[in-house]
Protein backbone atom coordinates (compact mmCIF):
# COMPACT_ATOMS: atom_id res chain seq x y z
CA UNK A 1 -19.30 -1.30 35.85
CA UNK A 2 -23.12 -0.67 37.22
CA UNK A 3 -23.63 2.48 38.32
CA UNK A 4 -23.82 3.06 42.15
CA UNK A 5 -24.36 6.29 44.40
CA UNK A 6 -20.79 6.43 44.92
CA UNK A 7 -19.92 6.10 41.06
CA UNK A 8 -17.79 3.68 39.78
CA UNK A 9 -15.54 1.28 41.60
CA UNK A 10 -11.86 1.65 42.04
CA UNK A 11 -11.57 -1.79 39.54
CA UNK A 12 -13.16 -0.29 36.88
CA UNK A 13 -11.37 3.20 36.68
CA UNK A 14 -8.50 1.04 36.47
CA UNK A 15 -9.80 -1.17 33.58
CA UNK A 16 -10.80 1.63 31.23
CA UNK A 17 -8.05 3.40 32.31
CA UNK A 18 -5.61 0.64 31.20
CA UNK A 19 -7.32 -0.92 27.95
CA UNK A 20 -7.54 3.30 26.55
CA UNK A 21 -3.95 3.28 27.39
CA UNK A 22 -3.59 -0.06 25.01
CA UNK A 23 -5.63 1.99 22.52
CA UNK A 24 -3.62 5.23 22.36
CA UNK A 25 -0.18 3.13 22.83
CA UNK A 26 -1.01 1.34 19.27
CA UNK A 27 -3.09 4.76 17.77
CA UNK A 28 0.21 5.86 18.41
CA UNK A 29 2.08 3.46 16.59
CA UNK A 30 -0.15 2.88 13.78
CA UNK A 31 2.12 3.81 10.67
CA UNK A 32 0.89 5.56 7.37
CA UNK A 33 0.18 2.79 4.71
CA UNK A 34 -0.58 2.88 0.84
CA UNK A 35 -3.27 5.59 0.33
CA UNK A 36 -2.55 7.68 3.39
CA UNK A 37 0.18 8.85 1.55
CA UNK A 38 -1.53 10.77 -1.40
CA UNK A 39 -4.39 11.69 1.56
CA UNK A 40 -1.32 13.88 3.13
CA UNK A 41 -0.50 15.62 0.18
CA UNK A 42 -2.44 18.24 -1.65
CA UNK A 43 -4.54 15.67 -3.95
CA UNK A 44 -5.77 14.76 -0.70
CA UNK A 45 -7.20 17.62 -0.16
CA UNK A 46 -8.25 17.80 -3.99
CA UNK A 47 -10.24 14.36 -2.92
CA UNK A 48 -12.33 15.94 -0.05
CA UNK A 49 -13.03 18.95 -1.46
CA UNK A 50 -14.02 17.52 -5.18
CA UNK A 51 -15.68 13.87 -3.41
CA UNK A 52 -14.13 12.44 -6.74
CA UNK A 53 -13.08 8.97 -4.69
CA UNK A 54 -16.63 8.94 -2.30
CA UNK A 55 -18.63 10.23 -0.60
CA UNK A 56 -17.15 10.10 2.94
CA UNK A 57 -16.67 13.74 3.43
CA UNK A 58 -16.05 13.44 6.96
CA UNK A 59 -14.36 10.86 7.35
CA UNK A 60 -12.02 12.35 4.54
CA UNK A 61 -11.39 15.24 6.89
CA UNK A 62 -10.55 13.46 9.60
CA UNK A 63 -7.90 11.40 7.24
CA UNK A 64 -6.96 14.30 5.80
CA UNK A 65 -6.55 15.67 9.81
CA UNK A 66 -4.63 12.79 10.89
CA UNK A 67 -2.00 12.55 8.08
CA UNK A 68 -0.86 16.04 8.46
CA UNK A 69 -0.05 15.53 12.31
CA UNK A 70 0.97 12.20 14.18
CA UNK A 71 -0.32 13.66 17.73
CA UNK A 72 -4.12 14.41 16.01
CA UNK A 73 -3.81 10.45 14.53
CA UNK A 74 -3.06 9.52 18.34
CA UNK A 75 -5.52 11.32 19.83
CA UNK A 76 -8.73 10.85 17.07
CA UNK A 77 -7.74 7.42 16.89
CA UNK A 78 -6.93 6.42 20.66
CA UNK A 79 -10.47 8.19 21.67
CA UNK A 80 -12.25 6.20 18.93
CA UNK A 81 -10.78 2.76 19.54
CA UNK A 82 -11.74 3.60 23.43
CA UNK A 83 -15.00 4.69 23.13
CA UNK A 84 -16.40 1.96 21.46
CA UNK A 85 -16.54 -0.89 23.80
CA UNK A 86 -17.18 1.76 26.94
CA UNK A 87 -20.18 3.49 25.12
CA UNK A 88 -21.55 -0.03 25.02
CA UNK A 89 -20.98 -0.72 28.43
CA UNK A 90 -22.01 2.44 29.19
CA UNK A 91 -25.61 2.39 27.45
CA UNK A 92 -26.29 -1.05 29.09
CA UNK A 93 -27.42 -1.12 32.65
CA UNK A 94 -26.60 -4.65 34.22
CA UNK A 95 -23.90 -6.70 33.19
CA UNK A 96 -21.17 -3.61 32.53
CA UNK A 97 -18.30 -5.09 33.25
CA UNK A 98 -18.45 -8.29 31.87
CA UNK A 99 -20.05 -6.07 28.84
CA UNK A 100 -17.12 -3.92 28.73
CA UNK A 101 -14.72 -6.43 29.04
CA UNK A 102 -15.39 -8.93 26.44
CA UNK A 103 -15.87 -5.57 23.76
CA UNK A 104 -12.32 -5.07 24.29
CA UNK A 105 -11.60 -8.58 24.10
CA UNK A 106 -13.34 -9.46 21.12
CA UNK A 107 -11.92 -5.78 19.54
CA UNK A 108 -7.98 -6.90 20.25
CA UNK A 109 -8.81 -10.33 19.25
CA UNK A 110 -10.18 -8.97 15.52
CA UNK A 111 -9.09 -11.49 12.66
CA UNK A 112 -5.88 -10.05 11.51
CA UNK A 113 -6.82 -9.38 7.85
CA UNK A 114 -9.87 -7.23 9.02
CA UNK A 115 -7.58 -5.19 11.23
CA UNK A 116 -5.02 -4.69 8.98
CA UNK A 117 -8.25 -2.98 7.13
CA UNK A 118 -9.37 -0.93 9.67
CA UNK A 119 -7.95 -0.82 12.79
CA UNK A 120 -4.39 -0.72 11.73
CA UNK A 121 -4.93 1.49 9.01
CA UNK A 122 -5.41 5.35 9.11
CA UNK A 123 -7.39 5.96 6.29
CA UNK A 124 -9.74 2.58 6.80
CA UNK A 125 -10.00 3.46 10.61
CA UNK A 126 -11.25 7.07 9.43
CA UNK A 127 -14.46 6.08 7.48
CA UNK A 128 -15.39 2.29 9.00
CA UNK A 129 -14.18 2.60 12.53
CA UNK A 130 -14.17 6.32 13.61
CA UNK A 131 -17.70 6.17 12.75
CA UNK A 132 -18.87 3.95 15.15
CA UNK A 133 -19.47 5.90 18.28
CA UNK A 134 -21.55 8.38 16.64
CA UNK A 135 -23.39 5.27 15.57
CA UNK A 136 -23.71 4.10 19.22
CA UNK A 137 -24.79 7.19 20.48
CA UNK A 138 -27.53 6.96 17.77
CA UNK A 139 -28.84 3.66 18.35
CA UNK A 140 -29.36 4.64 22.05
CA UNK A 141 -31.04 7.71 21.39
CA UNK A 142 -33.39 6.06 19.07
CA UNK A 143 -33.99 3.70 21.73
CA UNK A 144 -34.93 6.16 24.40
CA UNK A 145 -36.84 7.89 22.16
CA UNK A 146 -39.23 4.68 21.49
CA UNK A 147 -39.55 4.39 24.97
CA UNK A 148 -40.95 7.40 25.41
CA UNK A 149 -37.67 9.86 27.12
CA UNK A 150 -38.59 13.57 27.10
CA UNK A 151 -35.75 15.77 26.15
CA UNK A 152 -34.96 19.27 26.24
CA UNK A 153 -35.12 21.69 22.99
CA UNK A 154 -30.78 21.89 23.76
CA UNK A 155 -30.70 18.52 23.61
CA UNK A 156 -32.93 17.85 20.58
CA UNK A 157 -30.42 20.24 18.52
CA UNK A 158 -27.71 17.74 19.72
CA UNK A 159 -30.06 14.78 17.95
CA UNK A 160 -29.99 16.59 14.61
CA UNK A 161 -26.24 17.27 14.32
CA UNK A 162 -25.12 14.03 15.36
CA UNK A 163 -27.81 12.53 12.71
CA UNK A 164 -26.16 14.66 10.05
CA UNK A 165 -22.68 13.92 10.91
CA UNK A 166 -22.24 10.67 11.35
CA UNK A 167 -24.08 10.26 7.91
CA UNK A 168 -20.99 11.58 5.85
CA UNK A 169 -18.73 8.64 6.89
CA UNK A 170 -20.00 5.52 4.90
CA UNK A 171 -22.79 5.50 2.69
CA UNK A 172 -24.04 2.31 2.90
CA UNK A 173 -24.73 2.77 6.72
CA UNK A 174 -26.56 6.27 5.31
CA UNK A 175 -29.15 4.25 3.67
CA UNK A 176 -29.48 1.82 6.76
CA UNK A 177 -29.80 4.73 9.78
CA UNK A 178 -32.19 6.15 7.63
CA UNK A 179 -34.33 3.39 7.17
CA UNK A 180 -34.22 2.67 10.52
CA UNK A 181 -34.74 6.29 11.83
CA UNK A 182 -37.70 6.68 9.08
CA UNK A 183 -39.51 3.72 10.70
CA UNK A 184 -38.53 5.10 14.36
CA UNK A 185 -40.31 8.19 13.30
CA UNK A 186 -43.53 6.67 13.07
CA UNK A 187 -43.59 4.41 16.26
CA UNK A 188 -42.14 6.83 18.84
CA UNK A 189 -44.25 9.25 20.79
CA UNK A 190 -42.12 12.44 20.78
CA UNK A 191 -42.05 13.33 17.41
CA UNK A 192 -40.22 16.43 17.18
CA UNK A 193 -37.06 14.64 18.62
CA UNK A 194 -37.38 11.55 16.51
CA UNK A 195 -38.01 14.16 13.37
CA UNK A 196 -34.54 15.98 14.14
CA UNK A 197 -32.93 12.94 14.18
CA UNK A 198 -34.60 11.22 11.19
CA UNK A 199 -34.03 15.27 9.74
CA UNK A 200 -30.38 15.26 10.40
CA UNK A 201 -30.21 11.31 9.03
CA UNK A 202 -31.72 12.64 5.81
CA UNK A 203 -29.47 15.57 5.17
CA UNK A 204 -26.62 14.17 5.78
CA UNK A 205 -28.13 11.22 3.41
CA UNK A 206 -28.69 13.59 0.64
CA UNK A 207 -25.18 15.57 0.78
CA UNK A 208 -23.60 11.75 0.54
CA UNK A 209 -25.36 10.54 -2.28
CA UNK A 210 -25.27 13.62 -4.24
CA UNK A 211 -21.44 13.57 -4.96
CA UNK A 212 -19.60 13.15 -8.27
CA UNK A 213 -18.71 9.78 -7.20
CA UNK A 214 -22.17 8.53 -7.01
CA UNK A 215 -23.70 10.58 -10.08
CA UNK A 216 -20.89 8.68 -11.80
CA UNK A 217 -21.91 5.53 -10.60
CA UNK A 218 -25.57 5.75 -11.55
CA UNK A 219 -24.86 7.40 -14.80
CA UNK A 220 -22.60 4.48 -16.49
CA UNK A 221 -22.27 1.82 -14.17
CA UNK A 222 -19.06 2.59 -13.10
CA UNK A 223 -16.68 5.15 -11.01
CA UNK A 224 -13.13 6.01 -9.72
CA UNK A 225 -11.68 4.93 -13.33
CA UNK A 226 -13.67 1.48 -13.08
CA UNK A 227 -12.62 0.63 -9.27
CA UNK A 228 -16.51 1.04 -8.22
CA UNK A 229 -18.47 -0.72 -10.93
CA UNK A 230 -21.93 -2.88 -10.97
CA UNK A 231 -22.86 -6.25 -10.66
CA UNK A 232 -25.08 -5.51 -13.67
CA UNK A 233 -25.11 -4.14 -16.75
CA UNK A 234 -26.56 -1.06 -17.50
CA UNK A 235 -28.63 -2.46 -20.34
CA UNK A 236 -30.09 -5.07 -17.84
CA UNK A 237 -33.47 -4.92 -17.42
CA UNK A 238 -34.83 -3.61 -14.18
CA UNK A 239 -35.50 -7.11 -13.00
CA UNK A 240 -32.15 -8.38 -14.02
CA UNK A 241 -30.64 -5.85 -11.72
CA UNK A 242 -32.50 -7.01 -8.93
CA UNK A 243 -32.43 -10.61 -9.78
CA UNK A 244 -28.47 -10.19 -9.96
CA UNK A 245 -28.11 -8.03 -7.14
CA UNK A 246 -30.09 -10.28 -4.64
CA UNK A 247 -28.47 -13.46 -5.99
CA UNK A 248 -24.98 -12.04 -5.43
CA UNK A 249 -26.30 -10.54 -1.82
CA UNK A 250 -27.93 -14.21 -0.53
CA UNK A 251 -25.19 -16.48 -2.02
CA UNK A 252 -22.03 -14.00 -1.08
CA UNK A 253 -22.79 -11.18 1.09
CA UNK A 254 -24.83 -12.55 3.74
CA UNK A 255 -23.25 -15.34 4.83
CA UNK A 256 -19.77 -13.12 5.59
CA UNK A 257 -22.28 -11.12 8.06
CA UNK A 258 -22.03 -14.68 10.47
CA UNK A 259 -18.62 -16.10 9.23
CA UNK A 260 -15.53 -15.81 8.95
CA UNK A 261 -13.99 -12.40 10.55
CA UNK A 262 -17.61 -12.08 12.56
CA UNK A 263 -17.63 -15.69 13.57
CA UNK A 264 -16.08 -15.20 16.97
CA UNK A 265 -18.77 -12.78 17.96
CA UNK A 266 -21.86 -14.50 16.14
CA UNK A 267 -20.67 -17.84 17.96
CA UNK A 268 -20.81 -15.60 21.18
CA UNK A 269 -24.36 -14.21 20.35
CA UNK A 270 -25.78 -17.85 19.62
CA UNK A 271 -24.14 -18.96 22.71
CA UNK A 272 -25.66 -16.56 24.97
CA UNK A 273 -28.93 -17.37 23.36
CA UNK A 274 -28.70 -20.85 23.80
CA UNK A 275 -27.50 -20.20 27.90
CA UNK A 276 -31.21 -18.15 27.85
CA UNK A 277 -33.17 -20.89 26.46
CA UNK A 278 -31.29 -23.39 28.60
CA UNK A 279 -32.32 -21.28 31.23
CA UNK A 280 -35.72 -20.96 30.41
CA UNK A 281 -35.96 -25.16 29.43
CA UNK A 282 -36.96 -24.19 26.03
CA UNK A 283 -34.72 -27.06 24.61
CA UNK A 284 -35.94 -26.71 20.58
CA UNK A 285 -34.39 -23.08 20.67
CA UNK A 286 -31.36 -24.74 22.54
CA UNK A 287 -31.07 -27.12 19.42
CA UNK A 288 -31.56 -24.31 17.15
CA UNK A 289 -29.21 -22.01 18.18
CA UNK A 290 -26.35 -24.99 18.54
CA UNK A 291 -27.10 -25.77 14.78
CA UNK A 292 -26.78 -22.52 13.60
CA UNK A 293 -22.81 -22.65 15.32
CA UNK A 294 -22.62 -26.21 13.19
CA UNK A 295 -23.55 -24.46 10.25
CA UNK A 296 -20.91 -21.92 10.21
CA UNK A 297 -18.05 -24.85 9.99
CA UNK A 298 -19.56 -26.42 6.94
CA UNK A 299 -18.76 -24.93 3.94
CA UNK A 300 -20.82 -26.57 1.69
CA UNK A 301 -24.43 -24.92 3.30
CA UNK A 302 -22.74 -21.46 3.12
CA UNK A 303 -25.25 -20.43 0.23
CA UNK A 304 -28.52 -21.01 2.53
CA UNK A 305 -26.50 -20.80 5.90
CA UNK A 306 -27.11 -16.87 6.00
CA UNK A 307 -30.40 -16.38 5.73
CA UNK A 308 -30.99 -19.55 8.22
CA UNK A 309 -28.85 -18.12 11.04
CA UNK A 310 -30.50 -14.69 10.37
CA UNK A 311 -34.64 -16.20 11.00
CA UNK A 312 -32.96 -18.63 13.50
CA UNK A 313 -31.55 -16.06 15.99
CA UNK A 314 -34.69 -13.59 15.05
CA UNK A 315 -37.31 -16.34 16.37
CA UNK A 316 -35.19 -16.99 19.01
CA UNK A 317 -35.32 -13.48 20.17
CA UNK A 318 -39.23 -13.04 19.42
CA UNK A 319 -39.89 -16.83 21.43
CA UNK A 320 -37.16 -15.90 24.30
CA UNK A 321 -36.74 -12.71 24.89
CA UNK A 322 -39.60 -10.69 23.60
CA UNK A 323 -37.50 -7.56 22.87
CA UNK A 324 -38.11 -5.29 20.14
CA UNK A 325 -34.84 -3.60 20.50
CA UNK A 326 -32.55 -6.92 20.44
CA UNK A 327 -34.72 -7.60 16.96
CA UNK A 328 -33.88 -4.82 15.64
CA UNK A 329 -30.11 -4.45 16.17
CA UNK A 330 -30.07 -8.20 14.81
CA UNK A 331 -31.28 -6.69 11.27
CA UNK A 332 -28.94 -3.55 11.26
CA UNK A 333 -25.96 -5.39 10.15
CA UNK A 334 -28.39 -6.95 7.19
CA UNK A 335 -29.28 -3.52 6.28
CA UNK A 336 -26.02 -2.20 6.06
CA UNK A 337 -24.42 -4.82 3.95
CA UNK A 338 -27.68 -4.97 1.62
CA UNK A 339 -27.00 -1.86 -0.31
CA UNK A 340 -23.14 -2.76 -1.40
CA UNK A 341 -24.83 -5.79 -2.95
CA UNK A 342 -25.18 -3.64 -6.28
CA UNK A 343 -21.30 -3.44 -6.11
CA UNK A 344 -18.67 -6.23 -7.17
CA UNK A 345 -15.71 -4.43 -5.42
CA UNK A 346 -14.94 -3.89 -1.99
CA UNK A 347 -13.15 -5.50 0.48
CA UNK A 348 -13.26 -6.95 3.96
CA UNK A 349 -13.21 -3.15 5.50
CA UNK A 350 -17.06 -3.65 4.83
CA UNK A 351 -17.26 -5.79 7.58
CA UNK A 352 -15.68 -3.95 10.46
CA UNK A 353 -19.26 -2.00 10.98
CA UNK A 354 -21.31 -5.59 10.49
CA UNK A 355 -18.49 -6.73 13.51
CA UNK A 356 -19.12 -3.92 16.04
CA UNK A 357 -22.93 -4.04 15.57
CA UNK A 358 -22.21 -7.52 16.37
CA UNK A 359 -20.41 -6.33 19.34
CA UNK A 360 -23.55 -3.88 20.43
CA UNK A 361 -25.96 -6.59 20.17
CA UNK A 362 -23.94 -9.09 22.64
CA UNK A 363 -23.18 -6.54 25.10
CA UNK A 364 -27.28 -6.16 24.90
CA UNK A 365 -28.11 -9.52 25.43
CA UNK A 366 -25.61 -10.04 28.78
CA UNK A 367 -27.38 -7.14 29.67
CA UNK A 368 -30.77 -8.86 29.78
CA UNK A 369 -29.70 -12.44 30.06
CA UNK A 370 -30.92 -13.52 33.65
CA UNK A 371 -27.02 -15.66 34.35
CA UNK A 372 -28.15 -16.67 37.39
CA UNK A 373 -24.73 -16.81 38.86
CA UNK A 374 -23.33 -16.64 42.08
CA UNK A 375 -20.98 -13.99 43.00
CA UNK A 376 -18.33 -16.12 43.51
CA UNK A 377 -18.56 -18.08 39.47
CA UNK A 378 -19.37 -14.20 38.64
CA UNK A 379 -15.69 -13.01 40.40
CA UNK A 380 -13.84 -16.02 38.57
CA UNK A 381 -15.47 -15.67 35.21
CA UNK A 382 -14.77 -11.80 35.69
CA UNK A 383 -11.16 -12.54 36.47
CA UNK A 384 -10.69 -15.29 33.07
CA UNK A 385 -12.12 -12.84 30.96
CA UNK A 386 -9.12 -10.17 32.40
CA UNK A 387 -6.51 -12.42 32.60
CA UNK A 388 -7.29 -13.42 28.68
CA UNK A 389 -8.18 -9.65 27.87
CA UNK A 390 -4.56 -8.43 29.67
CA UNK A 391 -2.95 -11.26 28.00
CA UNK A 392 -3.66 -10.29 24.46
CA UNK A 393 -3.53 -6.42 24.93
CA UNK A 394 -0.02 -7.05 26.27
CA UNK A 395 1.03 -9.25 22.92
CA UNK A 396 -1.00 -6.76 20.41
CA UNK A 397 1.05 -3.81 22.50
CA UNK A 398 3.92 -5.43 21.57
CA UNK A 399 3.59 -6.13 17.84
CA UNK A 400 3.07 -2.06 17.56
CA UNK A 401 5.93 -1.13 20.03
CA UNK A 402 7.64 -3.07 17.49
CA UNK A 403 5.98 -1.17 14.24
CA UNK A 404 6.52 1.56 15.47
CA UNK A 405 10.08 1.14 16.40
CA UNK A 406 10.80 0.11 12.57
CA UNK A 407 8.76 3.27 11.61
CA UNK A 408 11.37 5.85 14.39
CA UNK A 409 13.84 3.59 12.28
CA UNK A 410 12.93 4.39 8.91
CA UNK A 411 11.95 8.16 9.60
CA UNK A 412 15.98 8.52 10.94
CA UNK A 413 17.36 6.29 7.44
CA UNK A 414 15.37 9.14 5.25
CA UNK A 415 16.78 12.01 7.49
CA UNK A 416 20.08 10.44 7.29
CA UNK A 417 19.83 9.65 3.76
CA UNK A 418 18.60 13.34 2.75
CA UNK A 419 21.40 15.13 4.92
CA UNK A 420 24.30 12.96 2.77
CA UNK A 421 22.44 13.81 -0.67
CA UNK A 422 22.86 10.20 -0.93
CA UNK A 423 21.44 8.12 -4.19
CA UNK A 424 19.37 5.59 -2.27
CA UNK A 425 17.97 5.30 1.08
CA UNK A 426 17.68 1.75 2.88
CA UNK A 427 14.75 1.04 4.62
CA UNK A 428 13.59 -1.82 7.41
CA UNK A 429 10.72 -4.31 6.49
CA UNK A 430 8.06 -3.85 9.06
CA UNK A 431 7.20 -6.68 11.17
CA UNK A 432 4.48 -8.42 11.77
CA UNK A 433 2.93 -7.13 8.13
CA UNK A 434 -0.27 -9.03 8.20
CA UNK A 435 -1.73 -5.97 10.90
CA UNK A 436 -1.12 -3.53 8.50
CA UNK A 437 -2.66 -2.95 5.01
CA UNK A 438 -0.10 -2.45 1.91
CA UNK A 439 2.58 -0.49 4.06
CA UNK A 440 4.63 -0.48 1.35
CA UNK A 441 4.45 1.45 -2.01
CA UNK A 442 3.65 -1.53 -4.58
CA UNK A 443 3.02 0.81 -7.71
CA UNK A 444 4.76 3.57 -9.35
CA UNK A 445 2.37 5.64 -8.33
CA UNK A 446 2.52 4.25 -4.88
CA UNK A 447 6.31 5.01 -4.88
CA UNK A 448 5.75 8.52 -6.61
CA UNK A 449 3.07 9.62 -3.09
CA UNK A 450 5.06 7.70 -0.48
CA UNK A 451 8.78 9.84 -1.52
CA UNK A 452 6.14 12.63 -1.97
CA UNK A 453 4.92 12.08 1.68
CA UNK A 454 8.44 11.78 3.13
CA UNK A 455 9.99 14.36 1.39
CA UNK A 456 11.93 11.77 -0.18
CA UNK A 457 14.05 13.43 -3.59
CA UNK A 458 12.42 11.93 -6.73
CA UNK A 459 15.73 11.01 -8.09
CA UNK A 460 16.60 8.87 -4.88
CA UNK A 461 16.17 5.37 -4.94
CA UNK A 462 14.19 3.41 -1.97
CA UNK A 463 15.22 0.16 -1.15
CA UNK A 464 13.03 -1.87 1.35
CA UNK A 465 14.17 -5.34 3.28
């Protein structure tokens, strides 16, 4: 996908055209599940207005947005999906198809339980995956801006809204960007740019941490009725905290950032890595980087494994590749998962942002990898990686045609159930449950927001299987 003077080729208009298709087919079908329910009722809007869940205020609004109206939940979520791997092709100059490609790949290829947590669920894909573009764009500008890009004042406006925005989706990635855009501020020439950014970062830092949700938090310890709650105790002493807090980071946060539903793309990072020193006959870093894929099978070095992956693949970038840039998206993930280390309660929805930084950092390094490949093993690797890529898109197309089939089905039970005033309404399992995340009422209260939702009588019984 390089850019040429006559634009792009006719191959890859086709492939973005086809894998957005994929993405808006399944956006499409991606049915409302367990808190989307309340989300499209009034308390929903209660929640975004008050921030008495978090402190994603947009990301709220765009859940709020998307489970009033199935089209806007098509459209927000078929753009997202689709912008992610092309902005990283896009932002990368050599390399773009193979670079777009495998994002997509690795994207429908995402371990089921972490898709059925964001990707195949509204409200999850609102604040951890909808995020991600703006994030993209960010990381690019920041880049450009350390290497010295002029802008115009039009454009520097742009650089302050998009750092204030995409703050109000997560705020653990709030602390991170503005970190990152702090030290950015310092380094790059063209401070007035880097300032709106790091301006905009701040803001929209400050409006996400001053919530009732976090005041909460920081006042007792806990928040949400005791859903968001400490690793310490309030009556720690300051050193406690931190010795609990790291401790709990080192031995169970850090090593998720390399395994388990990131190890497919961390195996792909270390194998690139090793191809370079290959290439460059620097055989210890070869070593190195194959050891750190051992380590990831062996369960029993999984307390130490993180932090040895993390100064094995940041040496290897310093001794191979010399770039700043690669070093520093290796450490975003790290940043971002630090601050929920304070936390003993959240799930693997966390790790969708540590998987598509993942994703940004590999499409970086086939950027700058020297393959040395002829055009011929470029054209067949090329045509693997779509026949695998077409392969799976097809299958995951499938599972959803199939959700959302059972979801036409169950809309026309309730219809027919509420036109005949009847007691009880029968509805179809869904298939293939293990994309989506709790898509049936479980609780009570569950039951009480999903009849709610559907306009389901109170007095009517539902009956799912």
């Amino acid at each position: 996908m390089e850019k040429t003077c006559k634009g792009l080729r006719g191959y890859e208009i086709a492939a973005v055209a086809v894998c957005s298709l994929a993405w808006f087919f399944i956006a499409f079908n991606i049915p409302y599940t367990h808190d989307d329910w309340d989300w499209g009722l009034k308390i929903g809007m209660d929640h975004l207005i008050n921030a008495d869940l978090n402190s994603r205020y947009m990301g709220n609004l765009i859940e709020v947005l998307m489970t009033r109206s199935v089209l806007l939940k098509t459209l927000i979520l078929g753009l997202g999906y689709s912008l992610i791997p092309l902005l990283i092709a896009y932002f990368n100059e050599k390399n773009r198809a193979a670079v777009y490609l495998l994002g997509n790949m690795f994207m429908f290829f995402l371990d089921k339980e972490l898709w059925s947590e964001s990707f195949g669920w509204v409200a999850g894909a609102a604040n951890y995956v909808m995020v991600m573009p703006l994030v993209i764009c960010w990381i690019y500008v920041l880049k450009h801006l350390l290497e010295g890009r002029k802008y115009k004042v039009s454009t520097r406006v742009l650089f302050a809204l998009l750092g204030l925005v995409m703050q109000l989706f997560l705020e653990n990635i709030a602390l991170a960007v503005c970190l990152i855009a702090l030290a950015a501020l310092f380094i790059a020439e063209d401070k007035i740019s880097t300032g709106l950014v790091f301006g905009g970062n701040l803001a929209g830092f400050l409006i996400c941490m001053f919530s009732g949700t976090v005041r909460d938090l920081v006042g007792t310890g806990s928040a949400v009725e005791g859903y968001r709650r400490f690793v310490f105790d309030m009556a720690d002493p300051f050193m406690v905290k931190i010795g609990k807090s790291l401790s709990f980071f080192f031995a169970d946060c850090m090593p998720l950032i390399y395994t388990k539903w990131n190890m497919p793309v961390c195996i792909a990072i270390l194998l690139v890595l090793s191809f370079i020193a290959w290439n460059k006959k620097n055989y210890i870093f070869l070593v190195l980087n194959l050891v750190c894929i051992t380590l990831m099978f062996i369960p029993a070095v999984r307390t130490f494994m993180g932090v040895f992956i993390f100064i094995a693949v940041m040496a290897s970038l310093i001794v191979l590749l010399s770039d700043k840039f690669a070093c520093g998206l290796w450490c975003f993930p790290v940043l971002v998962i630090l601050p929920m280390c304070v936390l003993d309660n959240w799930g693997p929805r966390l790790y969708i942002t540590v998987f598509l930084l993942h994703l940004v950092m590999l499409g970086h390094l086939i950027s700058v990898a020297t393959l040395k490949l002829s055009d011929s093993m470029s054209k067949i690797l090329l045509m693997g990686l779509c026949a695998l890529l077409v392969i799976r898109m097809l299958l995951m197309c499938l599972i959803y045609f199939e959700i959302g089939r059972c979801s036409a089905s169950r809309a026309s039970a309730i219809s027919d159930a509420g036109s005949a005033s009847a007691s009880e309404v029968y509805l179809d399992a869904f298939p293939h449950e293990m994309y989506l995340y709790e898509p049936d009422p479980e609780t009570t209260e569950r039951m009480e927001y999903f009849k709610a939702f559907y306009g389901i009588p109170e007095d009517m019984d539902v009956i799912i299987g």
